[in-house]
C-alpha atoms as a PDB file:
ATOM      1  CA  UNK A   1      98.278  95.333 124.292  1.00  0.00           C
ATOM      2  CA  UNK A   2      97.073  95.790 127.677  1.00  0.00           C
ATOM      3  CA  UNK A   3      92.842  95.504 127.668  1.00  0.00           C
ATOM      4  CA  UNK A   4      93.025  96.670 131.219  1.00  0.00           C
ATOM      5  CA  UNK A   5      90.536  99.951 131.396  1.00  0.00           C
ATOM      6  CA  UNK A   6      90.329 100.160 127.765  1.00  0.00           C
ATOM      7  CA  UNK A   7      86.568 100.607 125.955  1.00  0.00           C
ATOM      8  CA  UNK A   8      85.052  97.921 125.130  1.00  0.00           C
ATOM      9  CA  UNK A   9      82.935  98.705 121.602  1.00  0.00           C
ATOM     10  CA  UNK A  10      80.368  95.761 120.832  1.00  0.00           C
ATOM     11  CA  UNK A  11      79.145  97.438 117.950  1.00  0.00           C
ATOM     12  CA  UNK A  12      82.277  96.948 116.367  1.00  0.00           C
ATOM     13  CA  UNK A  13      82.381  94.226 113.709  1.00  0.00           C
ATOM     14  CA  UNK A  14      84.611  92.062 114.776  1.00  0.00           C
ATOM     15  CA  UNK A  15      83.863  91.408 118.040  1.00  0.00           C
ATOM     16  CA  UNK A  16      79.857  91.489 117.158  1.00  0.00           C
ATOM     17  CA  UNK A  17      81.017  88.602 114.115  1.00  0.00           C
ATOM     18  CA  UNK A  18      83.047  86.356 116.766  1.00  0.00           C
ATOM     19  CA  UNK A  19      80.800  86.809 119.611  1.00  0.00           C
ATOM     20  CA  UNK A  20      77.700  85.942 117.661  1.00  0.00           C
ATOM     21  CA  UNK A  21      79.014  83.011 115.704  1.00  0.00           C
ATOM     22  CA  UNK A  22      80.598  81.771 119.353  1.00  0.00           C
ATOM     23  CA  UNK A  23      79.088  78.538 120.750  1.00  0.00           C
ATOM     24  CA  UNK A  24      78.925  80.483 124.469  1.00  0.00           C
ATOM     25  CA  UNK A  25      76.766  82.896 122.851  1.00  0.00           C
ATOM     26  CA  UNK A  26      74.626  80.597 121.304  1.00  0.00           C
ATOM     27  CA  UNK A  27      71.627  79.812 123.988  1.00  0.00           C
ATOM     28  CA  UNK A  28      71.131  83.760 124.306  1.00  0.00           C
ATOM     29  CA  UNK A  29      71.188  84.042 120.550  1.00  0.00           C
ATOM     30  CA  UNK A  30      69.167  81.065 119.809  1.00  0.00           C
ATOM     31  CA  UNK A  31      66.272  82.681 122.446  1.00  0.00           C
ATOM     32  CA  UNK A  32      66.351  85.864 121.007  1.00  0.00           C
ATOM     33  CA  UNK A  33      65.588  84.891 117.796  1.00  0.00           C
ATOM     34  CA  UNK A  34      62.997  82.842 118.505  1.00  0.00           C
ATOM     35  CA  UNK A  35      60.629  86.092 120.472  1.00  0.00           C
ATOM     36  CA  UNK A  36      62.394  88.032 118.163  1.00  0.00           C
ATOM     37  CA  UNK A  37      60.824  85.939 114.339  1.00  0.00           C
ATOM     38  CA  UNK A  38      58.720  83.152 116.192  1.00  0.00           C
ATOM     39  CA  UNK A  39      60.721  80.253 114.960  1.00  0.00           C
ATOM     40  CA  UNK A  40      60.447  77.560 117.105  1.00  0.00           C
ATOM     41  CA  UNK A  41      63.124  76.460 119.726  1.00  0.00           C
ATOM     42  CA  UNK A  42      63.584  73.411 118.507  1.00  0.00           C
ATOM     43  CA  UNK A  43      64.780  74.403 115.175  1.00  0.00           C
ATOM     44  CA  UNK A  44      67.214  77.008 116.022  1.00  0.00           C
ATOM     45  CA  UNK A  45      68.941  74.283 118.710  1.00  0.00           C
ATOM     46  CA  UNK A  46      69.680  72.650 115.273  1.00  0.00           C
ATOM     47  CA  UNK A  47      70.482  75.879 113.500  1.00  0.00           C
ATOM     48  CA  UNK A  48      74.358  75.948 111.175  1.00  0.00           C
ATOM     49  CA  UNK A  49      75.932  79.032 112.228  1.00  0.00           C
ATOM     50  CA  UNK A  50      77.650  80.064 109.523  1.00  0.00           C
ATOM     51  CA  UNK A  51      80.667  82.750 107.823  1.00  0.00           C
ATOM     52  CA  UNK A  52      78.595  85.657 106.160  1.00  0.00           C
ATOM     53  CA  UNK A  53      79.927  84.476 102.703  1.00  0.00           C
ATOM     54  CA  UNK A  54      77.226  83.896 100.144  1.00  0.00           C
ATOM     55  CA  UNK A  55      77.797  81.634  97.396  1.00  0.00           C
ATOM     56  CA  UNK A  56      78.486  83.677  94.434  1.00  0.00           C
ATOM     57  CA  UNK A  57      76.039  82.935  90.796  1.00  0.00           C
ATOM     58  CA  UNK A  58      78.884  83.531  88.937  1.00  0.00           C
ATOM     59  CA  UNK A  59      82.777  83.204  88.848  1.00  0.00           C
ATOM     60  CA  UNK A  60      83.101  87.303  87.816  1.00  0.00           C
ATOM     61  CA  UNK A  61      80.789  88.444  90.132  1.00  0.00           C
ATOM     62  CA  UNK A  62      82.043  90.781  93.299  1.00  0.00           C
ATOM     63  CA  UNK A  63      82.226  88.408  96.224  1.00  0.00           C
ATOM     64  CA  UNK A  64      78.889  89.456  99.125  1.00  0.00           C
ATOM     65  CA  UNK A  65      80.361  88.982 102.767  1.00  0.00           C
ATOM     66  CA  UNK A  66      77.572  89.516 105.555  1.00  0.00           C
ATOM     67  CA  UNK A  67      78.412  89.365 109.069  1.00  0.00           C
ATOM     68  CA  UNK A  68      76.748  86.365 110.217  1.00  0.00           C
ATOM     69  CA  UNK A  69      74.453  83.862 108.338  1.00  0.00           C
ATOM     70  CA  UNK A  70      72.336  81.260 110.000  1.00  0.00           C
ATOM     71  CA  UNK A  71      70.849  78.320 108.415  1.00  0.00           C
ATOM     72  CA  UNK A  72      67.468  76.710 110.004  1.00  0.00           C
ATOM     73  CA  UNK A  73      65.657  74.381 108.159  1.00  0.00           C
ATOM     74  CA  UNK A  74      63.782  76.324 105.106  1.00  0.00           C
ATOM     75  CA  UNK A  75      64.933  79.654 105.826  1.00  0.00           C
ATOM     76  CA  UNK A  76      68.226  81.945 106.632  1.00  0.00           C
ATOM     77  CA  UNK A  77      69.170  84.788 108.775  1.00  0.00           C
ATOM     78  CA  UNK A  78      71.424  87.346 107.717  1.00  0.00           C
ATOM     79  CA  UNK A  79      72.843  89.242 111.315  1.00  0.00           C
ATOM     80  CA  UNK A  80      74.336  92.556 110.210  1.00  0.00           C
ATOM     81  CA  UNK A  81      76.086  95.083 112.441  1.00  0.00           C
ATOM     82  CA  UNK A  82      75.156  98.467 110.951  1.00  0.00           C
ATOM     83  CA  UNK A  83      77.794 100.522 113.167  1.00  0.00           C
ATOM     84  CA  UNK A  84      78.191 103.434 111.076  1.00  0.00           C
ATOM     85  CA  UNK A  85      75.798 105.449 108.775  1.00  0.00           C
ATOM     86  CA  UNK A  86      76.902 105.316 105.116  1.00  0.00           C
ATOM     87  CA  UNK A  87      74.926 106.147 102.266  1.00  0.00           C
ATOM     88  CA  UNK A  88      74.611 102.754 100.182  1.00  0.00           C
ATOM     89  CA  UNK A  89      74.737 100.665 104.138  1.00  0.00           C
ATOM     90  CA  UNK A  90      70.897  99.518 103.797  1.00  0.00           C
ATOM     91  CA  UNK A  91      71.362  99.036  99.985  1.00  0.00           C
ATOM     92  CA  UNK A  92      74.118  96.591 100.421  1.00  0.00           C
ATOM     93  CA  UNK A  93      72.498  94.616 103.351  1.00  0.00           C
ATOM     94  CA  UNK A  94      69.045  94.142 101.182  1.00  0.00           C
ATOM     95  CA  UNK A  95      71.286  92.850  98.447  1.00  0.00           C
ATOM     96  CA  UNK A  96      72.999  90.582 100.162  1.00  0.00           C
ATOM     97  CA  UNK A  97      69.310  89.426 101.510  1.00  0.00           C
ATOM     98  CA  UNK A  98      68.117  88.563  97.919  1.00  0.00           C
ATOM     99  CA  UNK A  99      71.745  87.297  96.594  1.00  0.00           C
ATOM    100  CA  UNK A 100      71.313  84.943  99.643  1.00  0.00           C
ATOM    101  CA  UNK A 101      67.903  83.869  98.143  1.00  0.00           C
ATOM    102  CA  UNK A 102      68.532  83.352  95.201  1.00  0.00           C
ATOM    103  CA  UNK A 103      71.634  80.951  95.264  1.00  0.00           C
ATOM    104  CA  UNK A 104      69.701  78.819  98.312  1.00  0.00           C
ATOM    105  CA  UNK A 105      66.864  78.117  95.897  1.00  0.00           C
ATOM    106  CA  UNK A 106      67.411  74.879  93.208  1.00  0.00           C
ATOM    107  CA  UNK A 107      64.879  73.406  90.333  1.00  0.00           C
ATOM    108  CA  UNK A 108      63.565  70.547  92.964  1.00  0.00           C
ATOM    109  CA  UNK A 109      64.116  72.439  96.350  1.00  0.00           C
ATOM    110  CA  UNK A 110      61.537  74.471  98.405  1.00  0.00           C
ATOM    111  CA  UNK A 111      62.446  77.949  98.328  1.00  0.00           C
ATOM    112  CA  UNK A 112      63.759  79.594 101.289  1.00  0.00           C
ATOM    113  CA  UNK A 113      63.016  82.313 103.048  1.00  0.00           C
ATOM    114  CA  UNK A 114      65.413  85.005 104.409  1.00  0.00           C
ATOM    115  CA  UNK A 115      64.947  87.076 107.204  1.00  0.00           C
ATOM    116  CA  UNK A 116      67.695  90.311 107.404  1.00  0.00           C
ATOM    117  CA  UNK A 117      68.059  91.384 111.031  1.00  0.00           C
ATOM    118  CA  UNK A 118      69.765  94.879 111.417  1.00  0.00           C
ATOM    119  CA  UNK A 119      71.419  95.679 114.398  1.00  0.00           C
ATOM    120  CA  UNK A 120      71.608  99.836 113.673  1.00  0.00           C
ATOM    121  CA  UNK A 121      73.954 101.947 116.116  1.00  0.00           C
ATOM    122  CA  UNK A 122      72.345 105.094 114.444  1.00  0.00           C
ATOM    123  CA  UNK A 123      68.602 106.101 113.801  1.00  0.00           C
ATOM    124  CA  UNK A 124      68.293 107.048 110.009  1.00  0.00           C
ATOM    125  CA  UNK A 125      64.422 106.774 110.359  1.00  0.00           C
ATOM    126  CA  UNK A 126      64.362 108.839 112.931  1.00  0.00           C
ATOM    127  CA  UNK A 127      61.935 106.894 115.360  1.00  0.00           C
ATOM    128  CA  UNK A 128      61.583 106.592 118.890  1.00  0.00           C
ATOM    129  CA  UNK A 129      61.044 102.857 118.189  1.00  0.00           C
ATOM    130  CA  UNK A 130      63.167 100.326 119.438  1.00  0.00           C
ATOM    131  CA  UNK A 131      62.069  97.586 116.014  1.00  0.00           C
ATOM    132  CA  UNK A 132      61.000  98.483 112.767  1.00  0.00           C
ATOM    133  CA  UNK A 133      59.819  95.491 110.508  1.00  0.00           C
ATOM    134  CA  UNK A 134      59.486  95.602 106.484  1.00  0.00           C
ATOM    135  CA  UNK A 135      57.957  93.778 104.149  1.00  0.00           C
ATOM    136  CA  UNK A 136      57.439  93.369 100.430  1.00  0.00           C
ATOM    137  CA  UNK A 137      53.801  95.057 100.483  1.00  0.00           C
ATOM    138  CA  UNK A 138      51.663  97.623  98.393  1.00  0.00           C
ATOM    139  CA  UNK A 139      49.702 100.590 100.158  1.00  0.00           C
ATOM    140  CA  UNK A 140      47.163  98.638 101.848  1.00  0.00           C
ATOM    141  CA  UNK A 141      49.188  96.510 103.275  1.00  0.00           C
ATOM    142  CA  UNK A 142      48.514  93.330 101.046  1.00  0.00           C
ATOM    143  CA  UNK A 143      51.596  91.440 101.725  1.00  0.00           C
ATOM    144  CA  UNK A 144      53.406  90.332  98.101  1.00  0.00           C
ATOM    145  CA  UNK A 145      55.320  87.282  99.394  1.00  0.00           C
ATOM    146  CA  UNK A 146      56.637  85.875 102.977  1.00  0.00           C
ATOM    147  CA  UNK A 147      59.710  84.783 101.630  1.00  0.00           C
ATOM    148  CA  UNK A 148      61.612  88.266 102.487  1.00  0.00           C
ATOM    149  CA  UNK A 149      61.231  90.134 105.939  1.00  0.00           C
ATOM    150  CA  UNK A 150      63.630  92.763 107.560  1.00  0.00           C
ATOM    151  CA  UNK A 151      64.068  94.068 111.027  1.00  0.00           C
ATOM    152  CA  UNK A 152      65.948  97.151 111.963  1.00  0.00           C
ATOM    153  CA  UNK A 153      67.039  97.106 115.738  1.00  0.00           C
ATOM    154  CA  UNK A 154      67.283 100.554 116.396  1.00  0.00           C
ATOM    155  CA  UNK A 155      69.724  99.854 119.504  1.00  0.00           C
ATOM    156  CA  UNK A 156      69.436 103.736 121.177  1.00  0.00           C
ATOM    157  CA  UNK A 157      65.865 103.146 121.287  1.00  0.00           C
ATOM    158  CA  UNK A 158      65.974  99.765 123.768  1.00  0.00           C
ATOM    159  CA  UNK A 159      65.311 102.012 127.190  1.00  0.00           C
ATOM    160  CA  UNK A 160      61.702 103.524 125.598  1.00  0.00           C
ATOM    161  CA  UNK A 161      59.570 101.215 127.746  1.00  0.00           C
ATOM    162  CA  UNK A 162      56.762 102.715 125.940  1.00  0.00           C
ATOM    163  CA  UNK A 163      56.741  99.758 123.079  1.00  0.00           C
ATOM    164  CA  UNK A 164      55.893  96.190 124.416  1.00  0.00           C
ATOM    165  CA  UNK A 165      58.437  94.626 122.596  1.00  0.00           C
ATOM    166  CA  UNK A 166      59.592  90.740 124.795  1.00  0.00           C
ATOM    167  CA  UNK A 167      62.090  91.590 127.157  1.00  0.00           C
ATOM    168  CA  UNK A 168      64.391  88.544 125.686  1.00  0.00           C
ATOM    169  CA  UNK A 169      64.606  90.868 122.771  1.00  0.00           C
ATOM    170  CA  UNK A 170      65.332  94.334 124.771  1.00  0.00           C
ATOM    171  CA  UNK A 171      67.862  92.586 126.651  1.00  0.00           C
ATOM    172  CA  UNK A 172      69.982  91.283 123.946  1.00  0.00           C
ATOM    173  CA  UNK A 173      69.734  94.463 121.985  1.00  0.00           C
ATOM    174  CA  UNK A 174      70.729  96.177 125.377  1.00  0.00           C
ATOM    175  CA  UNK A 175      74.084  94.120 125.440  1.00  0.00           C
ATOM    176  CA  UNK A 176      75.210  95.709 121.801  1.00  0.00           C
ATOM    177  CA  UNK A 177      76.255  99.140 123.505  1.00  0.00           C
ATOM    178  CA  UNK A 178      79.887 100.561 124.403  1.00  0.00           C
ATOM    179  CA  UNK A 179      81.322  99.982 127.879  1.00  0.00           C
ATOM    180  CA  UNK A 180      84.509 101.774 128.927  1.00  0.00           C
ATOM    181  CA  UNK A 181      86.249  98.725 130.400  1.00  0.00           C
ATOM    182  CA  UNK A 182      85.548  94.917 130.354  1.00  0.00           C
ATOM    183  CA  UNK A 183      85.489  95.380 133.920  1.00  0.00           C
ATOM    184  CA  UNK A 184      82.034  97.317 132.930  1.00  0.00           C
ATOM    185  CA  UNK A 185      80.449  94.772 131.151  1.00  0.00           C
ATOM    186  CA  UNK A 186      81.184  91.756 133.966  1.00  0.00           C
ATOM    187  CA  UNK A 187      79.735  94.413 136.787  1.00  0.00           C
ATOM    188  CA  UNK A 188      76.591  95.114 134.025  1.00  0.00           C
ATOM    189  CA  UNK A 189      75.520  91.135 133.843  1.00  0.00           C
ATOM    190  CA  UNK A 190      77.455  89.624 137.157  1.00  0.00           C
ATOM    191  CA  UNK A 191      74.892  87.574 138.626  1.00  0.00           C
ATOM    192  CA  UNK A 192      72.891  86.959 134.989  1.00  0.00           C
ATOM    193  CA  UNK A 193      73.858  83.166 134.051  1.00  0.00           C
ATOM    194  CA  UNK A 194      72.230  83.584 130.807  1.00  0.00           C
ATOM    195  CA  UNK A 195      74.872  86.027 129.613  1.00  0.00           C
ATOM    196  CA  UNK A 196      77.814  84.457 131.362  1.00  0.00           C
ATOM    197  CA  UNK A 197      78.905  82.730 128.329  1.00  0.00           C
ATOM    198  CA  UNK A 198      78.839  85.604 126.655  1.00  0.00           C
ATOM    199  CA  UNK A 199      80.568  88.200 128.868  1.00  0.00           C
ATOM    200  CA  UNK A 200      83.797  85.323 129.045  1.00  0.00           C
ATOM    201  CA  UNK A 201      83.693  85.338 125.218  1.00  0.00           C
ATOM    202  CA  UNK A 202      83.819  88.935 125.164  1.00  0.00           C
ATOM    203  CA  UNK A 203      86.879  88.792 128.089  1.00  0.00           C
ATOM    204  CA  UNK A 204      88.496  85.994 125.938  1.00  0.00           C
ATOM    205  CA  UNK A 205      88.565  88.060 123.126  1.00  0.00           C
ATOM    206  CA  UNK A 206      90.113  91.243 124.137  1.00  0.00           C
ATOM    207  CA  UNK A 207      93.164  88.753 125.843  1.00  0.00           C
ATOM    208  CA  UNK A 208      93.756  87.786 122.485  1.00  0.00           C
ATOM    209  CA  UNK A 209      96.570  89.930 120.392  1.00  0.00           C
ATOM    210  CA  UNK A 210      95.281  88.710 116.753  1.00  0.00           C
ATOM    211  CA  UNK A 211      91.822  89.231 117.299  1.00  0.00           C
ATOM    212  CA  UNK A 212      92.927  92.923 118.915  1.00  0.00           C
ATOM    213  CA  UNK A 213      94.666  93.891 115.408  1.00  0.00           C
ATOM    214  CA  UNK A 214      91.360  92.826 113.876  1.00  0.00           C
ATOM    215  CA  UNK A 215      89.402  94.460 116.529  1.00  0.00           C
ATOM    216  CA  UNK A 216      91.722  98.258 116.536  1.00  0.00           C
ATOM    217  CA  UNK A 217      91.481  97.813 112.564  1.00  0.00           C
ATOM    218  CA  UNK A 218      87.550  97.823 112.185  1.00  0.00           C
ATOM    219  CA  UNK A 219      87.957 100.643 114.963  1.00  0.00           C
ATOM    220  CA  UNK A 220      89.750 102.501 112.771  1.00  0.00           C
ATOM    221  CA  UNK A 221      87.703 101.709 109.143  1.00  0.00           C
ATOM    222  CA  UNK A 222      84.592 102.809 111.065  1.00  0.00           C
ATOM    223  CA  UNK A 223      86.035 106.390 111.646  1.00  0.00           C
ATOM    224  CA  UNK A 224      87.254 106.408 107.718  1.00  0.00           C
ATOM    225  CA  UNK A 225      83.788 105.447 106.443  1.00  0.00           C
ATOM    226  CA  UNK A 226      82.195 108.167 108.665  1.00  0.00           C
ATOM    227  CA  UNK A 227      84.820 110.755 107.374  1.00  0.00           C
ATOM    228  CA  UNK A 228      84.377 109.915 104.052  1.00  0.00           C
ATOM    229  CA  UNK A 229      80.096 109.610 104.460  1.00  0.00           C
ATOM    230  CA  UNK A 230      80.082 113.357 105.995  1.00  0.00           C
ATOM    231  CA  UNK A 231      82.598 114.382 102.858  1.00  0.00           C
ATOM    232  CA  UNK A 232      80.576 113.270 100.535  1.00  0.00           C
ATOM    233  CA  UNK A 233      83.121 110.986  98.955  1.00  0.00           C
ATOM    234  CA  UNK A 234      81.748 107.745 100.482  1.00  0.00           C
ATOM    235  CA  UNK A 235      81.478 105.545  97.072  1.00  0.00           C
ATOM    236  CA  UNK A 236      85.261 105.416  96.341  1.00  0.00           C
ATOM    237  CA  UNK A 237      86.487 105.472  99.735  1.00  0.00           C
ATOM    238  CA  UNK A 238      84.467 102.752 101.273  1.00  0.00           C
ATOM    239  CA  UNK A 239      85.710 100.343  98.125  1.00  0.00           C
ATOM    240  CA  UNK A 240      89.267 101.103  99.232  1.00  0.00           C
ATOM    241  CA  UNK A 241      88.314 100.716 102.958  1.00  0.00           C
ATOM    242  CA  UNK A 242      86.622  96.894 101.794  1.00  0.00           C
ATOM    243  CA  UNK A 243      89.951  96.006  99.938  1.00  0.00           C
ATOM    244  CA  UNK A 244      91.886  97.336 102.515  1.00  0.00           C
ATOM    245  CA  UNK A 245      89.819  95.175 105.351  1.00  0.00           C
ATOM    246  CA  UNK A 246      90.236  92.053 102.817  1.00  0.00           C
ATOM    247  CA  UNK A 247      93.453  92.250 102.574  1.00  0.00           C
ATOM    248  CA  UNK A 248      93.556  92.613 106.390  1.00  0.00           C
ATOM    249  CA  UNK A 249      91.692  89.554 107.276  1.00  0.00           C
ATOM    250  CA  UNK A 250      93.862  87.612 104.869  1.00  0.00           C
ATOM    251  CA  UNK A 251      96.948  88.887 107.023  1.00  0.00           C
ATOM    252  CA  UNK A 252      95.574  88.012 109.984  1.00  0.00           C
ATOM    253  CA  UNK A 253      94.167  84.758 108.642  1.00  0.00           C
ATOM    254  CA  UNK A 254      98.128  83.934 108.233  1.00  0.00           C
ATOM    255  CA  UNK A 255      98.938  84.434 111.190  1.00  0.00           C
ATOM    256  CA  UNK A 256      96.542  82.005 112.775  1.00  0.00           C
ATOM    257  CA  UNK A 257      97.117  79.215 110.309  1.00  0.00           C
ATOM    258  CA  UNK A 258      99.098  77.239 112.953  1.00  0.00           C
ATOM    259  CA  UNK A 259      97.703  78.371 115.556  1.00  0.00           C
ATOM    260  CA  UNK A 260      93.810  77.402 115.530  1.00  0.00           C
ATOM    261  CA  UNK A 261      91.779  74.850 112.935  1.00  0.00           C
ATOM    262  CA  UNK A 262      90.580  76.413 109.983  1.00  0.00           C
ATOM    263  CA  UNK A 263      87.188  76.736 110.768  1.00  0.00           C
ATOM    264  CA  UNK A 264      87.645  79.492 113.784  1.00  0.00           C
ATOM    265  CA  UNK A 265      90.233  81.511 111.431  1.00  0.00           C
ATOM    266  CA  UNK A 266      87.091  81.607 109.191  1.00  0.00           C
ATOM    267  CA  UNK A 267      84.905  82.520 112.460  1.00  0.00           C
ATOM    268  CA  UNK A 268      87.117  85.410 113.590  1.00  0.00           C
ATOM    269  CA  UNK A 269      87.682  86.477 109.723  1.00  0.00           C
ATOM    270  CA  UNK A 270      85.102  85.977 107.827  1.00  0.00           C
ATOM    271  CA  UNK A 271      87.315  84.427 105.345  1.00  0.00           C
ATOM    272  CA  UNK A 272      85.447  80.842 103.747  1.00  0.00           C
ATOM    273  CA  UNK A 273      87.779  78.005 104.448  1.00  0.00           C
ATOM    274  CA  UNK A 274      88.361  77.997 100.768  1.00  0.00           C
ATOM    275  CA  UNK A 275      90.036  80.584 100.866  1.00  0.00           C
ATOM    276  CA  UNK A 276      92.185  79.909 103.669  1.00  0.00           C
ATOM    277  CA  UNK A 277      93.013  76.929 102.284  1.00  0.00           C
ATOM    278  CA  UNK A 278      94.628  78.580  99.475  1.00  0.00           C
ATOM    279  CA  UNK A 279      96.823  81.076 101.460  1.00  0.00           C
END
């Protein structure tokens, strides 16, 4: 496929999953979450950046995939790419939160706290605001427990100048937009080393015909679940558009087994090694 003038959609799943989890994206990720949640540095530098599979409580329950999951010290971050309004979208992602709570916490262990970041490509709520936080909390604001906090980056909302959010955090929200050519995004940051790594991930990725298929088939699952969300059908389609994408990474997962080490097939997937393993 030739890339050459063709859009460049980092809202899209796939290339949000393999540019996030990406070590050249790492410094810029790693300093955005710290203005973004006020962990410290020096913990996130030591952060595991995982698959978005969460361990599953029991062998017949349906398997929980989130986009990107990211271990530091007593606590996890869920990254999720909300491209596309669905019904159930928000529903899922909070699920996943407190699945992802409940299967990091043992008998003897100190219980974990998870923090869901939302990157949203749409404004359900309907705010000029850039970041919307939530909390477990009554009406006055008495806070029920810090172990669960959720942002929602509402990513048309990053040029309102207004809110006095850090401009770490406007800046990487600002990168999750649609360009019409790689060419776009190099001119956009040429000149800002902080994003270098990140704009030759990005150029890597749309040289490479596997992670294309992957890329053109979430392009193409995004307009189904919209279809379906505006025909009110969204509940059976989107479970036949989630086997169809499984079955899709498992194809494509095939096709990389002798070309790249397990653990980036699970990167650009989202498949656990497990599972690879097995194919």
């Amino acid at each position: 496929m030739n890339t050459k003038g063709k859009e460049i959609n980092m809202l899209n799943d796939a290339m949000f999953k393999s540019v996030i989890r990406s070590k050249e994206a790492r410094p810029v990720v790693n300093n955005f979450l710290h203005f973004l949640t006020n962990i410290k540095m020096d913990k996130l530098e030591t952060a595991t950046y995982m698959g978005g599979e969460i361990t599953k409580s029991h062998m017949n329950e349906k398997g929980k995939i989130s986009d990107v999951i990211i271990k530091v010290e007593n606590c996890r971050i869920i990254l999720e790419m909300n491209q596309t309004d669905t019904k159930d979208i928000f529903d899922k992602n909070v699920s996943y939160a407190f699945a992802l709570a409940k299967t990091s916490t043992h008998m003897n262990e100190e219980r974990k706290r998870v923090i869901l970041i939302n990157f949203d490509g749409f404004n359900r709520f309907k705010t000029d605001e850039p970041i919307l936080i939530f909390q477990l909390q009554d009406k006055y604001g008495h806070i029920e427990s810090e172990l669960y906090l959720s942002f929602h980056l509402i990513l048309e909302n990053t040029k309102k100048n207004k809110y006095n959010i850090p401009k770490e955090v406007q800046e990487f929200m600002d990168f999750f937009q649609k360009y019409e050519s790689i060419e776009e995004l190099k001119e956009k940051y040429k000149g800002k080393e902080k994003f270098k790594g990140m704009v030759k991930k990005v150029e890597e990725l749309t040289q490479d015909e596997d992670f294309l298929m992957y890329y053109d088939l979430e392009e193409k699952h995004k307009h189904e679940k919209q279809s379906s969300y505006e025909l009110g059908v969204e509940r059976g389609m989107e479970q036949g558009i989630k086997e169809g994408s499984k079955q899709t990474e498992i194809e494509i997962a095939k096709n990389l087994l002798n070309k790249l080490p397990i653990e980036e097939i699970a990167e650009v997937t989202g498949l656990s090694k497990e599972e690879i393993e097995n194919l």
